[in-house]
C-alpha atoms as a PDB file:
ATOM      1  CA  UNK A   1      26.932 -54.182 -16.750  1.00  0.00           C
ATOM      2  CA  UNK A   2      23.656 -52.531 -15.492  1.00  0.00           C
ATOM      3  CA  UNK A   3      24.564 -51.389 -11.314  1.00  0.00           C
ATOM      4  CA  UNK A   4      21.928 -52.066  -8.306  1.00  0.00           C
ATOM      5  CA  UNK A   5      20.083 -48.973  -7.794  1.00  0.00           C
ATOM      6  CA  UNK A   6      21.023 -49.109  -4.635  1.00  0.00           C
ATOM      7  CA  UNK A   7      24.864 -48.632  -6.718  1.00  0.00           C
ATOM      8  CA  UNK A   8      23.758 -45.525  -8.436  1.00  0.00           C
ATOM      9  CA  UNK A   9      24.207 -42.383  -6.922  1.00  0.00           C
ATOM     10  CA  UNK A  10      21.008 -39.878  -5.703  1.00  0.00           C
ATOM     11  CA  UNK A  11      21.277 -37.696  -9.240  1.00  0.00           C
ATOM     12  CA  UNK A  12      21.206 -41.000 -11.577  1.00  0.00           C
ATOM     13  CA  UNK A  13      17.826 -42.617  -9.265  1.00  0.00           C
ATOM     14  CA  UNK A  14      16.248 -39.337  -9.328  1.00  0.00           C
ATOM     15  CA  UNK A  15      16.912 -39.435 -13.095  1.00  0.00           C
ATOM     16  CA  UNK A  16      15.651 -42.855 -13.639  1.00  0.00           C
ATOM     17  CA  UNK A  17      12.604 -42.125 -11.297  1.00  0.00           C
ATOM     18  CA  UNK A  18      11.475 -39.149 -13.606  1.00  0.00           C
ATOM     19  CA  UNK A  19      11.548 -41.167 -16.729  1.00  0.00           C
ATOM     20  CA  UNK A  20       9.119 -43.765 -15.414  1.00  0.00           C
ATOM     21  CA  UNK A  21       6.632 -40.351 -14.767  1.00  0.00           C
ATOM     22  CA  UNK A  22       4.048 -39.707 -17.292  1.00  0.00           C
ATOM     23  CA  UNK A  23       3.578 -36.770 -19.152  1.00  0.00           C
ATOM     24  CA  UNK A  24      -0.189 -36.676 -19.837  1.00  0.00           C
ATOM     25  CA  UNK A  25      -3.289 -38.470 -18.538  1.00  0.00           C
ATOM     26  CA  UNK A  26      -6.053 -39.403 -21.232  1.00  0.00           C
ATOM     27  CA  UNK A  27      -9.767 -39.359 -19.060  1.00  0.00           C
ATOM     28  CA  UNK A  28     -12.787 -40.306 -20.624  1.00  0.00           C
ATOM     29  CA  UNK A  29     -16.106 -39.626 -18.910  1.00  0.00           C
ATOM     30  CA  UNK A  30     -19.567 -41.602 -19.689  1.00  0.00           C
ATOM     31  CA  UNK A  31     -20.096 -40.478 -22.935  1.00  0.00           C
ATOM     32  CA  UNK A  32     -16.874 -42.233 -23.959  1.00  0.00           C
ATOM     33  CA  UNK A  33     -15.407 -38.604 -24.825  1.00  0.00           C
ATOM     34  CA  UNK A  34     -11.706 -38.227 -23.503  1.00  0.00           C
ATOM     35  CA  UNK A  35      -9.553 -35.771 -22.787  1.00  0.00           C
ATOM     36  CA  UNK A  36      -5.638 -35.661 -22.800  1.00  0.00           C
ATOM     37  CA  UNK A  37      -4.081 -34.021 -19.512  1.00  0.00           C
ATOM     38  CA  UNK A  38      -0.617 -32.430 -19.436  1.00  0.00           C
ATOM     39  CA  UNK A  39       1.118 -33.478 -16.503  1.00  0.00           C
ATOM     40  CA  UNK A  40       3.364 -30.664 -15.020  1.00  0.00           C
ATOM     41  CA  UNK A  41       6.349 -32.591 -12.766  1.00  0.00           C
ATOM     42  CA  UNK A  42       8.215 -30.459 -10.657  1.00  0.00           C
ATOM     43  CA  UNK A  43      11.437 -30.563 -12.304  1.00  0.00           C
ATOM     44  CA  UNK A  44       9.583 -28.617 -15.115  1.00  0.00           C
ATOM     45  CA  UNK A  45       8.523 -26.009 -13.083  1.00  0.00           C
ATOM     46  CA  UNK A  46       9.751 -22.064 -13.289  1.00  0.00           C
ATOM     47  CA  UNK A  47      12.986 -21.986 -10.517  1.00  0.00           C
ATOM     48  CA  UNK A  48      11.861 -20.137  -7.129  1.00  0.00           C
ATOM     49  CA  UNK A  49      14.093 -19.328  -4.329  1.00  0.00           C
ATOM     50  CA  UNK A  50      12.948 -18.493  -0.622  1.00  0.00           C
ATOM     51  CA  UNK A  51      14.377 -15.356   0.275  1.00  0.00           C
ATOM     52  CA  UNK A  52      14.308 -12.841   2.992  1.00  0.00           C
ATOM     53  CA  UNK A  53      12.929  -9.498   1.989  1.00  0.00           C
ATOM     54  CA  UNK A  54      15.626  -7.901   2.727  1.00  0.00           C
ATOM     55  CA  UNK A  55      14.826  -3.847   3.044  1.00  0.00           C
ATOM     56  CA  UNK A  56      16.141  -2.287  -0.244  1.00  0.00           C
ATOM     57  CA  UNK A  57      17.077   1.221  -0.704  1.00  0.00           C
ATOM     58  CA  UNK A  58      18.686   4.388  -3.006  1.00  0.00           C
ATOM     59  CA  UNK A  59      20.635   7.244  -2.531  1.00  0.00           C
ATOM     60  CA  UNK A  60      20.696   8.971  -5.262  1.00  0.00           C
ATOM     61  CA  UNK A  61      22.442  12.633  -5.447  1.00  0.00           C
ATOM     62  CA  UNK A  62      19.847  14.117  -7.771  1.00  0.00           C
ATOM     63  CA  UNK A  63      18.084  17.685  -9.226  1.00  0.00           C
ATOM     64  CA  UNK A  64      14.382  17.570  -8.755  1.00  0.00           C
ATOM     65  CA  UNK A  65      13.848  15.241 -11.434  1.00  0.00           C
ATOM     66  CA  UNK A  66      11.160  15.784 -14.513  1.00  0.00           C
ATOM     67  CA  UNK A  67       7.814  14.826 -14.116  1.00  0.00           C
ATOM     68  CA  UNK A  68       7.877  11.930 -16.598  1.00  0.00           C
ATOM     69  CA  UNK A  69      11.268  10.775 -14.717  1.00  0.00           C
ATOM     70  CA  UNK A  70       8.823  10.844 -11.507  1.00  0.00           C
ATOM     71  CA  UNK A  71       5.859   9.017 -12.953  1.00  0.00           C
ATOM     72  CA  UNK A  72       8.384   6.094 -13.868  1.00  0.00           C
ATOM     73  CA  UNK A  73       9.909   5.771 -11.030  1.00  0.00           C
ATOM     74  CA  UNK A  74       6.938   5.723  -9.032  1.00  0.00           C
ATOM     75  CA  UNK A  75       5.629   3.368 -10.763  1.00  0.00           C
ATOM     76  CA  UNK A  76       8.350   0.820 -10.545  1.00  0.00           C
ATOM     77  CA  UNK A  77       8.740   1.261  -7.148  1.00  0.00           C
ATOM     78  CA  UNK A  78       5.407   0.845  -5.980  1.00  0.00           C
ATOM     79  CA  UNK A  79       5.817  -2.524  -8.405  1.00  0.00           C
ATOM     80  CA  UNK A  80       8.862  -3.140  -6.226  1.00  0.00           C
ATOM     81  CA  UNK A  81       7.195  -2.758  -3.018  1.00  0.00           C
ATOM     82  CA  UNK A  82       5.039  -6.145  -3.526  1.00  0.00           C
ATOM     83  CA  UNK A  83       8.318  -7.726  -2.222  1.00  0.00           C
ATOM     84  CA  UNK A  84      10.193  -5.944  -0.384  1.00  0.00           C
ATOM     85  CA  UNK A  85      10.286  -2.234   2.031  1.00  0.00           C
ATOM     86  CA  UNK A  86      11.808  -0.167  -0.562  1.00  0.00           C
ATOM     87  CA  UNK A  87      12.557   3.517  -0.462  1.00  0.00           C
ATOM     88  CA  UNK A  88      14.548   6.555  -1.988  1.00  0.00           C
ATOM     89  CA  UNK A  89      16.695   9.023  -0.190  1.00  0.00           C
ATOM     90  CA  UNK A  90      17.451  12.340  -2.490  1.00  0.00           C
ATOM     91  CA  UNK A  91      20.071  14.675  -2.083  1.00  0.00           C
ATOM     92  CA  UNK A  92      20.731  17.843  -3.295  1.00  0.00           C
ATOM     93  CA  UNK A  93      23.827  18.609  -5.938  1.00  0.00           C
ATOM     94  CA  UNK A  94      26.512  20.378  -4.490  1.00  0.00           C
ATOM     95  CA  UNK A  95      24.564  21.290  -1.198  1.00  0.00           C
ATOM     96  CA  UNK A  96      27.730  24.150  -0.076  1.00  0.00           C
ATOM     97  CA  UNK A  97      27.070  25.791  -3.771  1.00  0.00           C
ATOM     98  CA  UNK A  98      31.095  25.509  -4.097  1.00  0.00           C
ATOM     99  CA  UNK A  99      32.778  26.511  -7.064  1.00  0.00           C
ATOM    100  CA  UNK A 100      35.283  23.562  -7.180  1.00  0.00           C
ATOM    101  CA  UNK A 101      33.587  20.230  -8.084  1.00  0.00           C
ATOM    102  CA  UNK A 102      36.047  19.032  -5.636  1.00  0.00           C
ATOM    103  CA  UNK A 103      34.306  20.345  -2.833  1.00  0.00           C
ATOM    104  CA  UNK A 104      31.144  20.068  -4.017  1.00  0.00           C
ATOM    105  CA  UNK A 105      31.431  16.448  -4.654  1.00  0.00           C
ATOM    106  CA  UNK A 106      33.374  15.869  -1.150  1.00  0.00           C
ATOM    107  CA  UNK A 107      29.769  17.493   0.210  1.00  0.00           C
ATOM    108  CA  UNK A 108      27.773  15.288  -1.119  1.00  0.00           C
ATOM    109  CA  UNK A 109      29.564  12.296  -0.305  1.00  0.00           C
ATOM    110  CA  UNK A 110      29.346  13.794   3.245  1.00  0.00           C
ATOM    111  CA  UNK A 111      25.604  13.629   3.132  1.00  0.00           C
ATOM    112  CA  UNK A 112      25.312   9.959   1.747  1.00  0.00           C
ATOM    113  CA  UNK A 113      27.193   8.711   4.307  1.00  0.00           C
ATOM    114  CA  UNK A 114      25.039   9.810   7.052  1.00  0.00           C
ATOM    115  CA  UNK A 115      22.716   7.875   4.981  1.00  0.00           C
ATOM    116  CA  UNK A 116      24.419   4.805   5.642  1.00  0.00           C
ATOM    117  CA  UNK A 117      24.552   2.357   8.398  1.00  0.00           C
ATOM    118  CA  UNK A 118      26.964  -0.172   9.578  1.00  0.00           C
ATOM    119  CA  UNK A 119      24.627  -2.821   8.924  1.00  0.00           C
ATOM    120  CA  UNK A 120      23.591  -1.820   5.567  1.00  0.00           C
ATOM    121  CA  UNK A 121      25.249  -3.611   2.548  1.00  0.00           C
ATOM    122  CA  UNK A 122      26.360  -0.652   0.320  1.00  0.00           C
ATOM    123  CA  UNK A 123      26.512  -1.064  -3.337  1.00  0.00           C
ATOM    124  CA  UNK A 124      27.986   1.814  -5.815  1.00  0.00           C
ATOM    125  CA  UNK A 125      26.763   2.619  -8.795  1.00  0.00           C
ATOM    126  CA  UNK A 126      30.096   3.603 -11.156  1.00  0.00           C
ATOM    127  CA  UNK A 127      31.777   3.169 -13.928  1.00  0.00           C
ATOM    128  CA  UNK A 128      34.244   1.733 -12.529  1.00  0.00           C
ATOM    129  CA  UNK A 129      32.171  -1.261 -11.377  1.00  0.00           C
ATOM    130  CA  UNK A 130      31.476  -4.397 -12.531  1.00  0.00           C
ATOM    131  CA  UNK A 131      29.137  -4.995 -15.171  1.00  0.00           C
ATOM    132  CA  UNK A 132      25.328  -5.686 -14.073  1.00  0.00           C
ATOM    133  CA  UNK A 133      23.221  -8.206 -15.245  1.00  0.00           C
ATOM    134  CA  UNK A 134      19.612  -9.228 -14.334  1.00  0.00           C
ATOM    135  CA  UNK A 135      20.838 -12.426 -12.840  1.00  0.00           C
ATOM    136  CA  UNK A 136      23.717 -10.822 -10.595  1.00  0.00           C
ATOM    137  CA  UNK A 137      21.092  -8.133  -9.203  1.00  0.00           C
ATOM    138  CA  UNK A 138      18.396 -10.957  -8.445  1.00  0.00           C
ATOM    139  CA  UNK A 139      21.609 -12.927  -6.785  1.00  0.00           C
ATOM    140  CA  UNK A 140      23.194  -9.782  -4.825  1.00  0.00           C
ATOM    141  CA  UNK A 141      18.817  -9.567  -3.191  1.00  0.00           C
ATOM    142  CA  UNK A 142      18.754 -13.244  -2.489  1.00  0.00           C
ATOM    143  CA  UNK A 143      22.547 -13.104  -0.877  1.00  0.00           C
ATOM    144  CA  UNK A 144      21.729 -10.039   1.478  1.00  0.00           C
ATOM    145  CA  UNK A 145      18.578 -11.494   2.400  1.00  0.00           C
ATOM    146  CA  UNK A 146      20.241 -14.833   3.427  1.00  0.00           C
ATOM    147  CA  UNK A 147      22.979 -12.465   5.600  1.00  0.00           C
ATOM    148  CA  UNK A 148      20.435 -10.816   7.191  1.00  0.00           C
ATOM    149  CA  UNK A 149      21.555  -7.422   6.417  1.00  0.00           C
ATOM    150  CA  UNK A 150      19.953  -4.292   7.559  1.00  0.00           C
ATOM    151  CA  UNK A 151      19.383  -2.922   4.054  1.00  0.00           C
ATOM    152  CA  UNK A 152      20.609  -3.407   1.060  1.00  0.00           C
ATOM    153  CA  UNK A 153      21.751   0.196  -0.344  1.00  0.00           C
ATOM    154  CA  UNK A 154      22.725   1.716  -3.292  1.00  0.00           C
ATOM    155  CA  UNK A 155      24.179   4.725  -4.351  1.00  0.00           C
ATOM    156  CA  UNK A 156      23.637   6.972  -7.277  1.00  0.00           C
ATOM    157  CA  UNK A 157      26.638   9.845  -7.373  1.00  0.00           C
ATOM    158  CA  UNK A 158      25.887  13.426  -8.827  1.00  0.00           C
ATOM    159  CA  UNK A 159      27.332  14.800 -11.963  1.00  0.00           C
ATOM    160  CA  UNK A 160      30.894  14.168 -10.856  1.00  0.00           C
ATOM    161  CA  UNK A 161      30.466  11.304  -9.027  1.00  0.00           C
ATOM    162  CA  UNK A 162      31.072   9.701  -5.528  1.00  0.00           C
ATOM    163  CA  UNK A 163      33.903  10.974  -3.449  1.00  0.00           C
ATOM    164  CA  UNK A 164      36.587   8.292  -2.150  1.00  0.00           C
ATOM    165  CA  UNK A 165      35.024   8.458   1.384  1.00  0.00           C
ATOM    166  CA  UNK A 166      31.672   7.044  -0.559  1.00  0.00           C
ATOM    167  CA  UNK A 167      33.660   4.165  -2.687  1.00  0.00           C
ATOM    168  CA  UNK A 168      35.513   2.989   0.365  1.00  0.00           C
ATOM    169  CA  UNK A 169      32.251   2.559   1.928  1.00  0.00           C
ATOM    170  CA  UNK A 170      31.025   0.423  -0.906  1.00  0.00           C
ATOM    171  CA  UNK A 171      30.677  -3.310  -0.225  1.00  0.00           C
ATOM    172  CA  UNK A 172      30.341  -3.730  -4.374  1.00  0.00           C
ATOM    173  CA  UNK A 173      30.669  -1.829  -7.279  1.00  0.00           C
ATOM    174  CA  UNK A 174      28.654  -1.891  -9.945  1.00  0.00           C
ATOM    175  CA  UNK A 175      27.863  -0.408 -13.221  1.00  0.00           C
ATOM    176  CA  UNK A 176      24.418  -0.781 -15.655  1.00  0.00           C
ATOM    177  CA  UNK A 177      25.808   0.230 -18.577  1.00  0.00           C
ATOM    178  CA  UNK A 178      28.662   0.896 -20.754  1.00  0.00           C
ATOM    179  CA  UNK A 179      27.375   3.711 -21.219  1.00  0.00           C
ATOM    180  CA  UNK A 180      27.244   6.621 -19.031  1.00  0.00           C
ATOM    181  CA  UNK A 181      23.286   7.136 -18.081  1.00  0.00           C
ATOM    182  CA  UNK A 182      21.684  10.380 -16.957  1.00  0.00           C
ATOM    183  CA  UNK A 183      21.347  10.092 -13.110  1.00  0.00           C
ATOM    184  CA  UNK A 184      17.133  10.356 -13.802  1.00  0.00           C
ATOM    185  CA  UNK A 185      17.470   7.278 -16.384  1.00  0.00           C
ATOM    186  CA  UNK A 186      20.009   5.515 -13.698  1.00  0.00           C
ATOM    187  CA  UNK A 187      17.315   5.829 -11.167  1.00  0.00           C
ATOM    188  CA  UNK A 188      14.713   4.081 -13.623  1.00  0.00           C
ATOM    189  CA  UNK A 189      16.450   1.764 -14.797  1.00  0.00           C
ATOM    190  CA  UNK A 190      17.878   0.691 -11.503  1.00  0.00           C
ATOM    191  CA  UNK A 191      14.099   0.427 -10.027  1.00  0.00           C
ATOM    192  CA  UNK A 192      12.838  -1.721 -12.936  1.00  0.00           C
ATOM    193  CA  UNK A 193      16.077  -4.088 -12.332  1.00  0.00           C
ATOM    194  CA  UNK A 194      15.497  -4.558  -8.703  1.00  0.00           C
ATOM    195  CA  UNK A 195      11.805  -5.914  -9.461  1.00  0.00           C
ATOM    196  CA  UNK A 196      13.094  -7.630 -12.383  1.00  0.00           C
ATOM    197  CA  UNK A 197      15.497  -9.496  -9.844  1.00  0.00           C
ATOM    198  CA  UNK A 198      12.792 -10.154  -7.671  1.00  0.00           C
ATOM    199  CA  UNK A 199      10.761 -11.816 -10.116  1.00  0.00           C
ATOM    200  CA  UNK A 200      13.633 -13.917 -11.379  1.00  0.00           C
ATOM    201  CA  UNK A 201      14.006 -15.154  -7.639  1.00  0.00           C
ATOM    202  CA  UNK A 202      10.192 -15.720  -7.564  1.00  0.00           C
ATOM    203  CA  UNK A 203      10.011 -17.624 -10.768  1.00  0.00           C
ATOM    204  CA  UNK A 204       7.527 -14.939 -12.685  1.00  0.00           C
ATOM    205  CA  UNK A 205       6.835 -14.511 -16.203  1.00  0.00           C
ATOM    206  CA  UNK A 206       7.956 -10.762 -16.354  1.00  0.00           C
ATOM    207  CA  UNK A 207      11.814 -12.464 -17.133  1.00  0.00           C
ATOM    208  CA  UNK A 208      12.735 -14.167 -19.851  1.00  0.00           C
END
């Protein structure tokens, strides 16, 4: 037994109502010629999310990188900064010059966290973390822009990593690879994954 539509719920009408839509249009002009017109509904169009640019930055505990390392990472973060603020914060390896990577990384750790405010959202880049994917970076933007956090932050660790002080801090955890990636690479590849979230939330070609 066929229900009322006004029985069937809003998914099943809105359903219904796009199979009555036409795909194409054929026009002909005065010469008789015609010419077949795609249609483009909106349930076909690329998803798009309204999101708050939320400020996005890194803290990376990094050597003076190589000038290739430089070029790409400029590169994708003047890309990145079409969407959002975004910068880079840099500090210097073992800044006390301690013999004990102990100390040296306590030091560091020291210095990101005076990197770090309360209102930021801190993400850490480790190991330990949960495995990234495009989709989960473009979802962690979109959520701190809803929250209206002060920046969303994250934090590369030296050659021996972040100290505890630094993971406490950490909102999230996260890792891009199973493999362990030279802190120049991390950098990159971090950059080109923050634009690659944007354009996922923005509905762009450059994902597929």
């Amino acid at each position: 037994m066929r229900l009322p539509i006004s029985h069937l719920t809003f998914g099943s009408r809105l359903r219904a109502f796009r199979t009555t839509l036409p795909t194409s249009l054929d026009l002909a002009d005065g010469s008789g010629r015609s010419a077949v017109v795609a249609i483009v509904h909106a349930s076909q169009r690329p998803y798009t999310r309204a999101v708050r640019p939320v400020p996005l930055k890194i803290v990376a505990v990094s050597k003076n990188n190589s000038q290739g390392a430089e070029l790409m990472a400029g590169e994708w973060l003047e890309k990145l900064q079409r969407y959002a603020e975004a910068s880079e914060v840099v500090i210097r390896p073992n800044p006390k010059n301690a013999a004990d990577p102990k100390v040296a990384v306590q030091a560091e750790g020291e210095r990101v966290l005076k990197m770090l405010r309360p209102q930021d959202r801190v993400v850490v880049l480790d190991e330990r973390g949960k495995e990234a994917t495009s989709e989960k970076i473009a979802e962690m933007i979109a959520e701190a822009g809803d929250e209206g956090v002060g920046a969303l932050v994250f934090c590369i660790g030296g050659p021996h990593g972040h100290s505890s002080e630094v993971r406490k801090r950490a909102d999230s955890m996260l890792r891009l690879s199973a493999c362990v990636l030279n802190h120049q690479v991390a950098r990159v590849v971090l950059l080109e994954q923050l634009y690659r979230g944007w354009t996922i939330l923005k509905g762009e070609p450059y994902h597929h």
